[in-house]
Protein backbone atom coordinates (compact mmCIF):
# COMPACT_ATOMS: atom_id res chain seq x y z
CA UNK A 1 -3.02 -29.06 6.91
CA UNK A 2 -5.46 -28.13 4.40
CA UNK A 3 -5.18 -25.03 2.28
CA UNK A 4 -7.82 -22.08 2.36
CA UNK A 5 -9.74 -21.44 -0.11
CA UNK A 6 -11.18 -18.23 -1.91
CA UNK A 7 -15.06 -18.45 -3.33
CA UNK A 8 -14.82 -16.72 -6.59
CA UNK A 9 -17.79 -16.22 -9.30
CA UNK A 10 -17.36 -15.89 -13.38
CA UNK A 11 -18.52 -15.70 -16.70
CA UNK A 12 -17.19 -15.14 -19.99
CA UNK A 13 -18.32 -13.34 -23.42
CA UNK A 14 -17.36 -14.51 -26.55
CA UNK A 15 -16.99 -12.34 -29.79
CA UNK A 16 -17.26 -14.33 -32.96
CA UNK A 17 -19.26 -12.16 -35.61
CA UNK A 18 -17.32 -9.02 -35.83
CA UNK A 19 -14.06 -10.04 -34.63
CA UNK A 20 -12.46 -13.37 -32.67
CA UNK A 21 -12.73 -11.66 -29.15
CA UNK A 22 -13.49 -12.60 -25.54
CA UNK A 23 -14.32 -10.69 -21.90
CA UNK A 24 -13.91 -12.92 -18.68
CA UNK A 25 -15.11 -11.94 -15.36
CA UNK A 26 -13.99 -12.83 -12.17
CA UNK A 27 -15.66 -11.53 -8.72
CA UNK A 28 -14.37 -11.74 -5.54
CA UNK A 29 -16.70 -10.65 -3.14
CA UNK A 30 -14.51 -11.82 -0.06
CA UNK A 31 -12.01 -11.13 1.97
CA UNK A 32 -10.89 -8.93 -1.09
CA UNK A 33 -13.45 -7.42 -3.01
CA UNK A 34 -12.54 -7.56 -6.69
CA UNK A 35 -13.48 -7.78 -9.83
CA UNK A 36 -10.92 -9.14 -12.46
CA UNK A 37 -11.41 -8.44 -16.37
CA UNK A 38 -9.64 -10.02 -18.90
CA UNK A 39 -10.26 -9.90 -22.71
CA UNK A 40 -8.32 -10.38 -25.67
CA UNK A 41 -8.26 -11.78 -28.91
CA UNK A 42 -9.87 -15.73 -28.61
CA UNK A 43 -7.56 -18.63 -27.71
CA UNK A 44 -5.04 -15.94 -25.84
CA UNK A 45 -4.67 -15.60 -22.19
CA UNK A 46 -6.15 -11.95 -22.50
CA UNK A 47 -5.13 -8.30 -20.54
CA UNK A 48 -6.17 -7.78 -17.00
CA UNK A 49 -7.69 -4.86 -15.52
CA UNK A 50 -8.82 -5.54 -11.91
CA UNK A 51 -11.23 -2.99 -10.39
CA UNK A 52 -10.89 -3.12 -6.03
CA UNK A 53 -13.40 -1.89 -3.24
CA UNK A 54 -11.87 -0.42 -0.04
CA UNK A 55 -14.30 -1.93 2.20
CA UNK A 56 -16.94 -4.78 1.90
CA UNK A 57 -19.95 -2.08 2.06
CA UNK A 58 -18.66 -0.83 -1.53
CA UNK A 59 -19.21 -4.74 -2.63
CA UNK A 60 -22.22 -3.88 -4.71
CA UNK A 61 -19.59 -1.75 -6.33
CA UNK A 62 -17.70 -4.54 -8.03
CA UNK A 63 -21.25 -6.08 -9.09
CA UNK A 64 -22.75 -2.92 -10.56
CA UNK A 65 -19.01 -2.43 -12.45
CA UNK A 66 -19.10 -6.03 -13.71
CA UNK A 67 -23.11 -6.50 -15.26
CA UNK A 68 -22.33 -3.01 -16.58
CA UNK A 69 -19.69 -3.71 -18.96
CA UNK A 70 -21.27 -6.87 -19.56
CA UNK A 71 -24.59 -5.60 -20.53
CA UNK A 72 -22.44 -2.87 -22.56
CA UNK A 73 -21.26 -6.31 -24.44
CA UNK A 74 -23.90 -8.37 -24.83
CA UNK A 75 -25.43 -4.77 -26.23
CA UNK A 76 -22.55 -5.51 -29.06
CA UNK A 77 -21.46 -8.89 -30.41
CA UNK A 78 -20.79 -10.68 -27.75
CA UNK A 79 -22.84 -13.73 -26.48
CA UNK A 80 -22.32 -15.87 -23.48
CA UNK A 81 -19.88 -18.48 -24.00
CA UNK A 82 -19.18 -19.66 -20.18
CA UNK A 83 -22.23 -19.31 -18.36
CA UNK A 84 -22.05 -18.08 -14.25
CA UNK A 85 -19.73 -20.07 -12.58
CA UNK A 86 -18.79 -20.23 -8.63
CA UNK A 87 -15.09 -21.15 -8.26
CA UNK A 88 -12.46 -21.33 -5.70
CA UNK A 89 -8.45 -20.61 -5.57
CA UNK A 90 -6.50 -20.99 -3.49
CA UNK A 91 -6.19 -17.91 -0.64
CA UNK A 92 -2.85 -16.93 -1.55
CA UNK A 93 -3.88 -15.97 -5.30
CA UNK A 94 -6.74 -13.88 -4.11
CA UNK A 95 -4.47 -10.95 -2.47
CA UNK A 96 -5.23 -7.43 -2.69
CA UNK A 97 -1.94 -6.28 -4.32
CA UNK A 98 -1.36 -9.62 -6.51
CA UNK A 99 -4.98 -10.02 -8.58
CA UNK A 100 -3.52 -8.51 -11.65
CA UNK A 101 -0.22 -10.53 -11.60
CA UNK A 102 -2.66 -13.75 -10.83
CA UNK A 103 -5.02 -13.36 -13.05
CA UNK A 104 -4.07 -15.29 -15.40
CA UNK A 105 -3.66 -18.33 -12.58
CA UNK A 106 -6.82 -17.27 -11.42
CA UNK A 107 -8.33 -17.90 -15.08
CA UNK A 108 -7.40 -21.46 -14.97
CA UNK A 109 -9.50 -22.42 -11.96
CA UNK A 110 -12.73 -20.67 -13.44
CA UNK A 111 -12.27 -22.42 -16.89
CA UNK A 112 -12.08 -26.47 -14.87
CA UNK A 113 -14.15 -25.34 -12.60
CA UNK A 114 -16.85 -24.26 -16.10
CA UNK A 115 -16.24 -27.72 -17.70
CA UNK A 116 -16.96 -29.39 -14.13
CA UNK A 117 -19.86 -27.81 -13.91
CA UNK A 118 -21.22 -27.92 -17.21
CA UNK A 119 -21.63 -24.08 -17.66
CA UNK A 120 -18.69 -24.12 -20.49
CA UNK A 121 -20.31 -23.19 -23.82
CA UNK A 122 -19.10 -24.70 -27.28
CA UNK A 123 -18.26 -21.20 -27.97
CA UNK A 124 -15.91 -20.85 -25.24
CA UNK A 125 -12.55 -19.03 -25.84
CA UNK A 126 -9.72 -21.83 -24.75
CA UNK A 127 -7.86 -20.43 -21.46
CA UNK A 128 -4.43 -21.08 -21.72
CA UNK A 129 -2.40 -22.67 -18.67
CA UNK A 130 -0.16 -19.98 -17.48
């Protein structure tokens, strides 16, 4: 039996003028809509913060959320250092209540899923296995 999969979407930041920094996003916009934040100093796995929606008409919710603090960013010193990427995971690390404690899992999946697709910048923060 095959295992379900989740369609996720990322891209990262990358900090390296002022300070050795990234932000990763990761957005669910199905079954679970949810956008997953992790940043840190470069080369660490980072701290989550997940942001949910309560219903899929609130999904622009979780967009808005993520291009703000990005823009907010990019307004800074960061620059794009994993381009957008579409992912998947598998279903059972996209739950509602577990996105936090996954994120990290989650992270993994968006970074071989960036050098697949060729949208991994030589910038890049590494992602650590968890």
């Amino acid at each position: 039996m095959a295992t379900s999969t989740v369609q996720g979407y990322g891209w990262e930041l990358q900090n390296n003028t002022t300070r050795s920094a990234f932000y990763r996003f990761l957005v669910f916009l199905a079954p679970e809509p949810a956008l997953i934040t992790l940043y840190g100093p470069t080369g660490g796995a980072g701290t989550a913060t997940v942001k949910l929606v309560d219903s899929p008409a609130d999904v622009q919710v979780v967009i808005d959320k993520a291009c703000k603090t990005c823009e907010e960013k990019e307004n800074g010193d960061y620059e794009l250092s994993r381009d957008y990427t579409p992912f998947e995971v598998p279903a059972e690390l996209a739950v509602r209540g577990d996105f936090k404690a996954n994120a990290h899992a989650i992270a993994t999946y968006f970074r071989d899923s960036a050098k697949e697709q060729g949208t991994e910048l030589p910038n890049a923060s590494p992602i650590p296995s968890p």
